[in-house]
C-alpha atoms as a PDB file:
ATOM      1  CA  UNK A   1      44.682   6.803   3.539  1.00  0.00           C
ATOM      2  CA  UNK A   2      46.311  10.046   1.824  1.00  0.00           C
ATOM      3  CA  UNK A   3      44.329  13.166   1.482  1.00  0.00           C
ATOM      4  CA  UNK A   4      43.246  12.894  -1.632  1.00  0.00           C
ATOM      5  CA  UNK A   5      40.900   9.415  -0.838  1.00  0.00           C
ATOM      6  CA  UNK A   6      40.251  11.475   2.088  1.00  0.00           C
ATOM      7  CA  UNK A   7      38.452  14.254   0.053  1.00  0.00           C
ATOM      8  CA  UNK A   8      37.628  11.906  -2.521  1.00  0.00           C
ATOM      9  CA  UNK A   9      35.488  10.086   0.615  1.00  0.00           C
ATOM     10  CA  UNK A  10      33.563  13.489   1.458  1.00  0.00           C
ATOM     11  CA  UNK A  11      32.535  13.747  -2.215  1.00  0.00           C
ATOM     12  CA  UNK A  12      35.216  15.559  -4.172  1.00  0.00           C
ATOM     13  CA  UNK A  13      36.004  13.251  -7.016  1.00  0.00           C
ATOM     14  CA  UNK A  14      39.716  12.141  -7.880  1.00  0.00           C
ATOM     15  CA  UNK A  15      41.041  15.291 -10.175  1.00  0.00           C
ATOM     16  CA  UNK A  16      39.158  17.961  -7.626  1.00  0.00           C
ATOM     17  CA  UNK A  17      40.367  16.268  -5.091  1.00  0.00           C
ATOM     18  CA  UNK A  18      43.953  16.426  -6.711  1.00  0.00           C
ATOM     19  CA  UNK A  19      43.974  20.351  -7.600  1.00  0.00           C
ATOM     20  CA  UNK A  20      42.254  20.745  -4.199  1.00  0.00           C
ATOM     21  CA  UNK A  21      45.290  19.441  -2.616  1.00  0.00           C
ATOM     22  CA  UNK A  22      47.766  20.883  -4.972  1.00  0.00           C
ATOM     23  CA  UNK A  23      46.592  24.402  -4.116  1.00  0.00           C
ATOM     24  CA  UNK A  24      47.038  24.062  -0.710  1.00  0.00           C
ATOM     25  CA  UNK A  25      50.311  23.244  -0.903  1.00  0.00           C
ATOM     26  CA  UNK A  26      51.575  26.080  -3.545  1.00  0.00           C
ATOM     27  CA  UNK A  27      49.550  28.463  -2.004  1.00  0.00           C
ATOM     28  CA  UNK A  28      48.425  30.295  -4.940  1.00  0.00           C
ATOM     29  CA  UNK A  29      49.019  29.901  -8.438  1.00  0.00           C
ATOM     30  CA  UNK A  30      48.347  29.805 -12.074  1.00  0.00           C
ATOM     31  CA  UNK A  31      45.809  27.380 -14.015  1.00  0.00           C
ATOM     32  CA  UNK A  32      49.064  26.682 -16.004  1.00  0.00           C
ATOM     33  CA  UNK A  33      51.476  25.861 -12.380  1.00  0.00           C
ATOM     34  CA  UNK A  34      48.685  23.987 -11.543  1.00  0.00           C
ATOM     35  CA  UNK A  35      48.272  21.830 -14.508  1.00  0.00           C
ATOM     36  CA  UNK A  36      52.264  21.283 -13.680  1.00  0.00           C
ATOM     37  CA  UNK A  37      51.563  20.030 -10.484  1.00  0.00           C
ATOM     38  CA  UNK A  38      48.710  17.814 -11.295  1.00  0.00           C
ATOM     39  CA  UNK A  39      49.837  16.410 -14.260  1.00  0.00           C
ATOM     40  CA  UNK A  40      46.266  17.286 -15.436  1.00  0.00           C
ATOM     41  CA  UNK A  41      45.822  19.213 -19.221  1.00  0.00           C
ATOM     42  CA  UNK A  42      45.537  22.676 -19.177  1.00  0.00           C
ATOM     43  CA  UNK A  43      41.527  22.825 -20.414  1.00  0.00           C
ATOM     44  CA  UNK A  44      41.010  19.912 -17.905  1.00  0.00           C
ATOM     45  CA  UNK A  45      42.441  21.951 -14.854  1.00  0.00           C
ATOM     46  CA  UNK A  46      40.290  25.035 -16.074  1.00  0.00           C
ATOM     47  CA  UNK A  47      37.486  23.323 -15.477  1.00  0.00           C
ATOM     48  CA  UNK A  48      37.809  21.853 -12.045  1.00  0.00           C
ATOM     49  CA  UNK A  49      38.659  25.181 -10.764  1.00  0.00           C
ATOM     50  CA  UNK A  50      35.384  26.706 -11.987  1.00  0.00           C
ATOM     51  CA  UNK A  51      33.720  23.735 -10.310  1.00  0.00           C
ATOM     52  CA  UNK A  52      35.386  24.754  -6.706  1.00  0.00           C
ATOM     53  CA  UNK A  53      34.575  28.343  -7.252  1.00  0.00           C
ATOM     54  CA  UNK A  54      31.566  27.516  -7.576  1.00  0.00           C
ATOM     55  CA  UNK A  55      31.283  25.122  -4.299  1.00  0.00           C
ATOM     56  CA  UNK A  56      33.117  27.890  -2.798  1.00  0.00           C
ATOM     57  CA  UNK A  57      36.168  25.806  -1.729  1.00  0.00           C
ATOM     58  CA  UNK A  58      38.491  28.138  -4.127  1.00  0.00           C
ATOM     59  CA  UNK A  59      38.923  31.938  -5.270  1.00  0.00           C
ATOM     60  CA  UNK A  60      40.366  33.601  -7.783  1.00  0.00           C
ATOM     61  CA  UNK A  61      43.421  36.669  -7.135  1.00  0.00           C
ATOM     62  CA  UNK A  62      44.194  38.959  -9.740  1.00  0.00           C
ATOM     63  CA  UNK A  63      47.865  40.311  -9.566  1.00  0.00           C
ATOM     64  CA  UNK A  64      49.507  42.128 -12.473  1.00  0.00           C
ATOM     65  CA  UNK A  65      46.821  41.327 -14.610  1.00  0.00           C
ATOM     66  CA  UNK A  66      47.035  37.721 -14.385  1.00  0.00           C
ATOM     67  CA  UNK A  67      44.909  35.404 -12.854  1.00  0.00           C
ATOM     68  CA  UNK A  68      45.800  33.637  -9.907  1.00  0.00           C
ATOM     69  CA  UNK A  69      43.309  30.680  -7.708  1.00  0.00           C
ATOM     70  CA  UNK A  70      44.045  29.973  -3.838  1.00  0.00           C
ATOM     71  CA  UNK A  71      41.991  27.364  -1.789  1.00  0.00           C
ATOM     72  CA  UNK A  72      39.332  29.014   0.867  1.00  0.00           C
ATOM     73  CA  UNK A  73      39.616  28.047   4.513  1.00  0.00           C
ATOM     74  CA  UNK A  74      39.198  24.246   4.641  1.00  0.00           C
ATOM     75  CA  UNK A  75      36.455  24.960   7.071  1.00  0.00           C
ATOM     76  CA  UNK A  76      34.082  25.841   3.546  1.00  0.00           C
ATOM     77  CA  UNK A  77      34.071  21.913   2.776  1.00  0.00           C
ATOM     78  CA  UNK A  78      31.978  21.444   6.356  1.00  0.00           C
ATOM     79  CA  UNK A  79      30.169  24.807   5.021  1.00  0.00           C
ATOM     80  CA  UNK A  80      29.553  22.267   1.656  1.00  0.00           C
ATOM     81  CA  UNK A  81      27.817  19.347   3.181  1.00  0.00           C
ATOM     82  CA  UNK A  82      25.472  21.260   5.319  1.00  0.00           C
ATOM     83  CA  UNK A  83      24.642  22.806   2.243  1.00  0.00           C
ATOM     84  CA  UNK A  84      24.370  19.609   0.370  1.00  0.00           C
ATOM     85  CA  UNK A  85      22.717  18.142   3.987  1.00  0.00           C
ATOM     86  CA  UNK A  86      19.973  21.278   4.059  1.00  0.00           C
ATOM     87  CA  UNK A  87      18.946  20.634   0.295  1.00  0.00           C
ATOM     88  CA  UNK A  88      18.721  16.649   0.682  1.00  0.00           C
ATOM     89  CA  UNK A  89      16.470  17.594   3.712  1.00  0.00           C
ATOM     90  CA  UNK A  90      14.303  19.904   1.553  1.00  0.00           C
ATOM     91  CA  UNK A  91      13.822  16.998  -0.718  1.00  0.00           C
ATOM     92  CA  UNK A  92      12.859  14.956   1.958  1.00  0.00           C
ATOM     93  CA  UNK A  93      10.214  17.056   3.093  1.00  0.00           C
ATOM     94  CA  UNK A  94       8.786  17.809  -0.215  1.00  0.00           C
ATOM     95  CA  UNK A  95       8.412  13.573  -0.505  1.00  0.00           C
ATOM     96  CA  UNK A  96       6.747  13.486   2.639  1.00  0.00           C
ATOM     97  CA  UNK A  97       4.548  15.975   1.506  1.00  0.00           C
ATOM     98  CA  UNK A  98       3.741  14.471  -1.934  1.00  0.00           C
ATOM     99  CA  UNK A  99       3.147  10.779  -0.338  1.00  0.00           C
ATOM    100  CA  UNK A 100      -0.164  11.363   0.890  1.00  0.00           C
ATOM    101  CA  UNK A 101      -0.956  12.481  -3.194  1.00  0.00           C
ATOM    102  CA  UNK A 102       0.942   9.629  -4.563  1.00  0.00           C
ATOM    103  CA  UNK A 103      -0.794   6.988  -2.727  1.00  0.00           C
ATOM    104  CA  UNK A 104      -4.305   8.018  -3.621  1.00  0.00           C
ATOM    105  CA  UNK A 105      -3.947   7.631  -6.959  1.00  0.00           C
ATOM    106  CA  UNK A 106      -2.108   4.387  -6.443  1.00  0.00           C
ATOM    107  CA  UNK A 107      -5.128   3.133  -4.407  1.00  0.00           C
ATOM    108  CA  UNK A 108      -7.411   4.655  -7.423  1.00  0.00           C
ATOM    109  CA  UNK A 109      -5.009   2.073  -9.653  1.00  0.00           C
ATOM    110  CA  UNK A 110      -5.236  -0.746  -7.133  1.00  0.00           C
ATOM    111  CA  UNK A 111      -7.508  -3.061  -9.352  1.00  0.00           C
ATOM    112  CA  UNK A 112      -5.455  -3.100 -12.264  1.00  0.00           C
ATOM    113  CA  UNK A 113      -2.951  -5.325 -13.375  1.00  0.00           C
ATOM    114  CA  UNK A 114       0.009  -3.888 -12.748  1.00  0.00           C
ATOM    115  CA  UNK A 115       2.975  -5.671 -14.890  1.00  0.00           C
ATOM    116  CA  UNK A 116       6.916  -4.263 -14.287  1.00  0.00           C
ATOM    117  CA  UNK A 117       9.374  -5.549 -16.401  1.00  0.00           C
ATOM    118  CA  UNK A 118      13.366  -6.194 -14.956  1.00  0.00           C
ATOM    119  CA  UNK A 119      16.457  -6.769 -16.835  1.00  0.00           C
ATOM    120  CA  UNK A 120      20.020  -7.780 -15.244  1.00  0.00           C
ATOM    121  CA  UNK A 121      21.195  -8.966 -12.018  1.00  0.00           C
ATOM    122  CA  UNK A 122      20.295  -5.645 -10.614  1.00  0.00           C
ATOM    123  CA  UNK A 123      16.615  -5.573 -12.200  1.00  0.00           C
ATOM    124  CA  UNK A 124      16.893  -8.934 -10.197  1.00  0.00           C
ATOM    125  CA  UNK A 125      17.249  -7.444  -7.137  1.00  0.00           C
ATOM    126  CA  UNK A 126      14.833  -5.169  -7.749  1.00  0.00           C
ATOM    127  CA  UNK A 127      12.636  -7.879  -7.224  1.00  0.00           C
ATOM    128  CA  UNK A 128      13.840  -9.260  -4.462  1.00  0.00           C
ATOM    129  CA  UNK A 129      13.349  -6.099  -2.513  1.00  0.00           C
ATOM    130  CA  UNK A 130       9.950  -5.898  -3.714  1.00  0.00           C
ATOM    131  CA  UNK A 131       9.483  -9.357  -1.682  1.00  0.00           C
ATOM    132  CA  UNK A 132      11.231  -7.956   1.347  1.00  0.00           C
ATOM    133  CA  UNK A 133       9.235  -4.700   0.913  1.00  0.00           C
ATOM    134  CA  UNK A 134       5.808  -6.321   0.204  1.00  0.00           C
ATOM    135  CA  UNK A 135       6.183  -8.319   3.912  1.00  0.00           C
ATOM    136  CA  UNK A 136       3.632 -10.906   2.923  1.00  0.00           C
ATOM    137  CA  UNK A 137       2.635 -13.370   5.548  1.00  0.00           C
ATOM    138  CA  UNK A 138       4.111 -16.514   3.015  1.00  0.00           C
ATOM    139  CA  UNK A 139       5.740 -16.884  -0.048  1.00  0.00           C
ATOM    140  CA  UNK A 140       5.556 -20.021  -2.318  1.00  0.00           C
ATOM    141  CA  UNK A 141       8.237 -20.281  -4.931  1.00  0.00           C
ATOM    142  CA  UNK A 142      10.494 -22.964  -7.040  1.00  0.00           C
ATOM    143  CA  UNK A 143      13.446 -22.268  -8.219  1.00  0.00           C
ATOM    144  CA  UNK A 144      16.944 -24.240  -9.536  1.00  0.00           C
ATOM    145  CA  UNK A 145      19.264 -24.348  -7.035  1.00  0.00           C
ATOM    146  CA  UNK A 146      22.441 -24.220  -8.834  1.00  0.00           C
ATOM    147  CA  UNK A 147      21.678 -21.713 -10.950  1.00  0.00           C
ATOM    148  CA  UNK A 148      20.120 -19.398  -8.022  1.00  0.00           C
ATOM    149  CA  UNK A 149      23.061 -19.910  -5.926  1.00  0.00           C
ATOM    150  CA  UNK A 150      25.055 -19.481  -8.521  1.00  0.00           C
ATOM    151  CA  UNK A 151      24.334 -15.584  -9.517  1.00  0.00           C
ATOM    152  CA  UNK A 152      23.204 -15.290  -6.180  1.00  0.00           C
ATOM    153  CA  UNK A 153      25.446 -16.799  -3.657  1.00  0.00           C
ATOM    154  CA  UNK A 154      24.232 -17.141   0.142  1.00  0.00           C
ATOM    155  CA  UNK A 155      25.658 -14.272   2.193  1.00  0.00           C
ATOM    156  CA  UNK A 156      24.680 -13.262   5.709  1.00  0.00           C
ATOM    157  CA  UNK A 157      22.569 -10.128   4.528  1.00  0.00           C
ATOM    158  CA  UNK A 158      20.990 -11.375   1.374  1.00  0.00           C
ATOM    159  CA  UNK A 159      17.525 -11.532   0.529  1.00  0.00           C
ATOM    160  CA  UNK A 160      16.397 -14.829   1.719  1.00  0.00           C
ATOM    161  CA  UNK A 161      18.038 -13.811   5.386  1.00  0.00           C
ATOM    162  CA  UNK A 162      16.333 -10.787   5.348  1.00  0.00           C
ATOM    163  CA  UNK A 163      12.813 -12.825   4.566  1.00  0.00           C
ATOM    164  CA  UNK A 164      13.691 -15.450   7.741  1.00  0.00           C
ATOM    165  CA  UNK A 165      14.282 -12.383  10.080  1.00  0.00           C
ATOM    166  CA  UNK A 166      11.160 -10.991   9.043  1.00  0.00           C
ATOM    167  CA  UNK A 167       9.712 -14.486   9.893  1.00  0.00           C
ATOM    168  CA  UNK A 168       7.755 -14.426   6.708  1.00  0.00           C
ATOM    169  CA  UNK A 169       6.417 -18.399   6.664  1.00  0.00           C
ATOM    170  CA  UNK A 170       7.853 -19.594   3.056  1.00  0.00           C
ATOM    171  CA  UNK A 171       7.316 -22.853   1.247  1.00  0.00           C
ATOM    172  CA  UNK A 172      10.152 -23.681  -1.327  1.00  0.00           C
ATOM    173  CA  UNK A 173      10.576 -26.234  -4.209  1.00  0.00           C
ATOM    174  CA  UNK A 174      13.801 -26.463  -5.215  1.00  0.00           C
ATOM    175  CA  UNK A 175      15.307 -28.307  -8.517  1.00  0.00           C
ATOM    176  CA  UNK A 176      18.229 -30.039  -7.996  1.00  0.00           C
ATOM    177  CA  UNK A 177      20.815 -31.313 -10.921  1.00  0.00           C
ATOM    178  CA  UNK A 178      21.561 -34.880  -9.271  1.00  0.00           C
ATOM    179  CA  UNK A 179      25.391 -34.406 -11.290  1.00  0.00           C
ATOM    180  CA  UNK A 180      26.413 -31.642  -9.454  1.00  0.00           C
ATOM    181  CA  UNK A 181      27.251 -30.888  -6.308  1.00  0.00           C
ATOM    182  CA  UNK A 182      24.593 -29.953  -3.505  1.00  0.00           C
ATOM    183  CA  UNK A 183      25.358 -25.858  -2.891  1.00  0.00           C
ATOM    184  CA  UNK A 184      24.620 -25.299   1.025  1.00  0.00           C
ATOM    185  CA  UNK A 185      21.597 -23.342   1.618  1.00  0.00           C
ATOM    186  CA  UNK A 186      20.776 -21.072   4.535  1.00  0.00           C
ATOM    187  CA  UNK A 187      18.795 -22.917   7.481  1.00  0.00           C
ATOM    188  CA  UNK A 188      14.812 -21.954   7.664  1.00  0.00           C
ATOM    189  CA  UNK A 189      13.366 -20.805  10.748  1.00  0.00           C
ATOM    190  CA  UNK A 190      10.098 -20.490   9.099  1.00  0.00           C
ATOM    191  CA  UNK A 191      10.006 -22.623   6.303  1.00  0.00           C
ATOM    192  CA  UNK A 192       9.708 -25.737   4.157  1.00  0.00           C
ATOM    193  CA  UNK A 193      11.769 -27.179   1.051  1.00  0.00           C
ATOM    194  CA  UNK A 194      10.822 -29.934  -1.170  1.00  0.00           C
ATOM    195  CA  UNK A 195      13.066 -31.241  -3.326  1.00  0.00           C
ATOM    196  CA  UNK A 196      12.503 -32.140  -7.092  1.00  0.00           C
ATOM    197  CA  UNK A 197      15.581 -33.480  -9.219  1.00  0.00           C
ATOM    198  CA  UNK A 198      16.624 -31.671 -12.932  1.00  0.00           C
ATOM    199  CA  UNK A 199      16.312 -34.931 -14.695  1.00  0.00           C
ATOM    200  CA  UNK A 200      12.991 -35.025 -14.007  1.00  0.00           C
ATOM    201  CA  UNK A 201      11.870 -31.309 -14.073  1.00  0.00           C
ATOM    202  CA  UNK A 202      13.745 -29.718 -16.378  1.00  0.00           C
ATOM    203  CA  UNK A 203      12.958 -26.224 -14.741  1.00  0.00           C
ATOM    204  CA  UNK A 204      15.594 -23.343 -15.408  1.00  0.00           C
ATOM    205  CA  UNK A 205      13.423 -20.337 -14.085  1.00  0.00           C
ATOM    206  CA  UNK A 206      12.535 -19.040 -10.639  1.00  0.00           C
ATOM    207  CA  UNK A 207       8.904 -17.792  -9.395  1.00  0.00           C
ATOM    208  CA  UNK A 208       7.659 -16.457  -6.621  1.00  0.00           C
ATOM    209  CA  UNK A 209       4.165 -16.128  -5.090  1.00  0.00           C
ATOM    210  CA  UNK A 210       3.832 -13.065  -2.485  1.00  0.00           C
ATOM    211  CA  UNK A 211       0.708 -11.651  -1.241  1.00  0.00           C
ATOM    212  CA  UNK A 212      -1.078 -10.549  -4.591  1.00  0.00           C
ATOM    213  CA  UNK A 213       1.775 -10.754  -6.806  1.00  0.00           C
ATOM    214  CA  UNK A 214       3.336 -13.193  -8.895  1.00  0.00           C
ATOM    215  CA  UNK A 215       7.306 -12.868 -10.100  1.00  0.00           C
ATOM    216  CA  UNK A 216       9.092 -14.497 -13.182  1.00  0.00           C
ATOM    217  CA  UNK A 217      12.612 -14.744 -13.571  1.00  0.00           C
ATOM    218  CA  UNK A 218      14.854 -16.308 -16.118  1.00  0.00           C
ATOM    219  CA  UNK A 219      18.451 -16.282 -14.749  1.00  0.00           C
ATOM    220  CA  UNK A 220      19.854 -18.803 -17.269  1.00  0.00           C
ATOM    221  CA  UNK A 221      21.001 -17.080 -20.261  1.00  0.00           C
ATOM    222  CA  UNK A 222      19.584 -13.563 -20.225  1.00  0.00           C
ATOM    223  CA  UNK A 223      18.390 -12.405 -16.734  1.00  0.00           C
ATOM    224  CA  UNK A 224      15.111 -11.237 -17.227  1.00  0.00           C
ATOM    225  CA  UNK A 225      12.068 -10.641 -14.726  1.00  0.00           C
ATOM    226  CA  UNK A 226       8.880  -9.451 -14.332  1.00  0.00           C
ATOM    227  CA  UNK A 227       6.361  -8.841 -11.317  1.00  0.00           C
ATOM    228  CA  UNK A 228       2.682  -9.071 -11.812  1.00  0.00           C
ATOM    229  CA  UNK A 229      -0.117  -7.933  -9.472  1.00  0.00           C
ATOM    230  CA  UNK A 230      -3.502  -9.169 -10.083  1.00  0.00           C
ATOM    231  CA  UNK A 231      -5.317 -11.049  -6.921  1.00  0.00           C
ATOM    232  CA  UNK A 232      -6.964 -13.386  -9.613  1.00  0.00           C
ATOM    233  CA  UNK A 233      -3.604 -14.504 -10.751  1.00  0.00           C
ATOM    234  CA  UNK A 234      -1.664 -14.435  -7.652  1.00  0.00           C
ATOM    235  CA  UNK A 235      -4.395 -17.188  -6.830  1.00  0.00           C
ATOM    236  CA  UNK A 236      -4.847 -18.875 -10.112  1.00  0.00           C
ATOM    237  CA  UNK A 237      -0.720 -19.445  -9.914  1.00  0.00           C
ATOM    238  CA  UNK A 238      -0.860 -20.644  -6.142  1.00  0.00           C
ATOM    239  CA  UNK A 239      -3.398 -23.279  -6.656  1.00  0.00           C
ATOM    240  CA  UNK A 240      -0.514 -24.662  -9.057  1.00  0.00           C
ATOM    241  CA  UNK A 241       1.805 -24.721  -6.610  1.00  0.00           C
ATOM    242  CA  UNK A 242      -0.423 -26.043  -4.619  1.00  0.00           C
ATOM    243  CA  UNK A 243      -0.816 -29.165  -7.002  1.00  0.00           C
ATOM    244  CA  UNK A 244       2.979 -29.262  -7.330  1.00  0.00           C
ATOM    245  CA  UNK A 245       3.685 -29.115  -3.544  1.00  0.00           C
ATOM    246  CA  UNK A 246       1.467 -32.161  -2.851  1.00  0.00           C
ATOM    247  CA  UNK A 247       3.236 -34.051  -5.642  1.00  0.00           C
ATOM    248  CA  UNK A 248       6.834 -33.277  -4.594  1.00  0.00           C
ATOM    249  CA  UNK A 249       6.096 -36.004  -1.677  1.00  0.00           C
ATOM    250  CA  UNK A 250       6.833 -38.514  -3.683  1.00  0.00           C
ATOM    251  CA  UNK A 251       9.907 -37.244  -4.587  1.00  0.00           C
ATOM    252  CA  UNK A 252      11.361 -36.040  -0.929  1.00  0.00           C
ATOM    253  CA  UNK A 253      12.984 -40.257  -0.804  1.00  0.00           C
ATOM    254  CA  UNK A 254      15.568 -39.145  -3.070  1.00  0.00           C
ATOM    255  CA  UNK A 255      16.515 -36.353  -1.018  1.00  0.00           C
ATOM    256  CA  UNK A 256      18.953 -38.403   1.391  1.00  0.00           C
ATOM    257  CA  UNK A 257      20.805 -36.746   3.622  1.00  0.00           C
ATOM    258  CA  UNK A 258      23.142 -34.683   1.535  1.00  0.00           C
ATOM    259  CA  UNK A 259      19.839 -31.866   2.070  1.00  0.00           C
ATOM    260  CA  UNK A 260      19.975 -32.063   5.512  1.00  0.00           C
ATOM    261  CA  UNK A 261      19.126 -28.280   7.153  1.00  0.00           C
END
């Protein structure tokens, strides 16, 4: 790795990095020996040295009236992140502080129906963490397989690991398309699948039932979500899949043994 990804790493971006380095090696110099160097315009160079002036990794010389920039001792970019490390710390502290605030006017909110809206495959994730954050003691959902798999492929971190390490008990129906292939899912240490083919339930969604929450998400065309807390329909929606999870036995023959955990 060259210097400049080195200094790019410790949070320099790629042109500071660039006239960072290029001062060190001429020693001092000009804005306009500089641009030279870095191939950078002359306006553009300008401005990153006024940015490392002012994160006090560069100075300015004056010599025969003209204006001249040299780097400081490299030991100012240590000097830089315990700066940066002192005022992340501060923030810290000041969120610790304001928690014990926050939460009692999210308890004085509790009874409301709290609805949070989610858009792309990161407002997606979102969710997920809310599942993983929430730490119910079961989740119910149904979801298609191929679709799920498909935006969100099995890894060894991903969200449904995370959920079996926690050893959260889940109970699963999952839609299969009979015409395409089977996509391998992770093995459940703590939970159940049924099985329901496409043909049959033409179901192109995915929800989720965690705790008092319910979450929606269409993954098909737009991805789209939404996470709703009310204890009367967190229940309301579970007694549903309560219906649909005794029904799915008659279905689990068609399974055969390409589902296999």
């Amino acid at each position: 790795m060259n210097l400049i990804k080195k200094l790019e790493r410790i949070g320099l971006n790629e042109k500071e990095a660039g006239v960072y380095v290029a001062l060190l090696e001429m020693g001092d110099a000009t804005v306009q020996q500089i641009a030279l160097k870095t191939g950078l315009k002359r306006a553009t160079t300008y401005i990153i040295i006024e940015g490392l002036i002012k994160k006090g990794l560069a100075s300015i010389l004056t010599k025969k009236k003209k204006n001249y920039y040299l780097i400081e001792h490299p030991s100012q970019l240590l000097s830089l992140l315990e700066d940066e490390k002192n005022a992340v710390e501060v923030k810290i502290n000041l969120v610790k502080n304001l928690l014990p605030e926050l939460e009692i006017l999210e308890k004085l909110t509790q009874e409301r129906t709290k609805v949070r809206f989610f858009e792309g495959l990161e407002g997606i994730r979102m969710i997920q963490k809310d599942i993983i954050r929430t730490r119910p003691k079961v989740t119910d959902s149904i979801y298609n397989l191929n679709q799920v798999v498909e935006n969100f492929p099995p890894t060894d971190n991903d969200h449904r690991q995370i959920v079996n390490r926690l050893k959260i008990k889940s109970r699963t129906l999952v839609i299969y398309d009979p015409k395409q292939p089977v996509p391998k899912l992770p093995i459940l240490n703590y939970g159940e699948r049924k099985y329901l083919p496409l043909n049959k339930f033409p179901f192109h969604a995915d929800f989720a039932i965690y705790g008092d929450k319910v979450a929606l998400v269409a993954i098909r065309k737009k991805m789209i979500g939404l996470i709703i807390e009310n204890s009367d329909i967190a229940q309301g929606i579970k007694s549903l899949f309560e219906l649909a999870w005794q029904g799915a036995q008659n279905y689990q023959s068609l399974r055969g043994r390409k589902f296999k955990q």
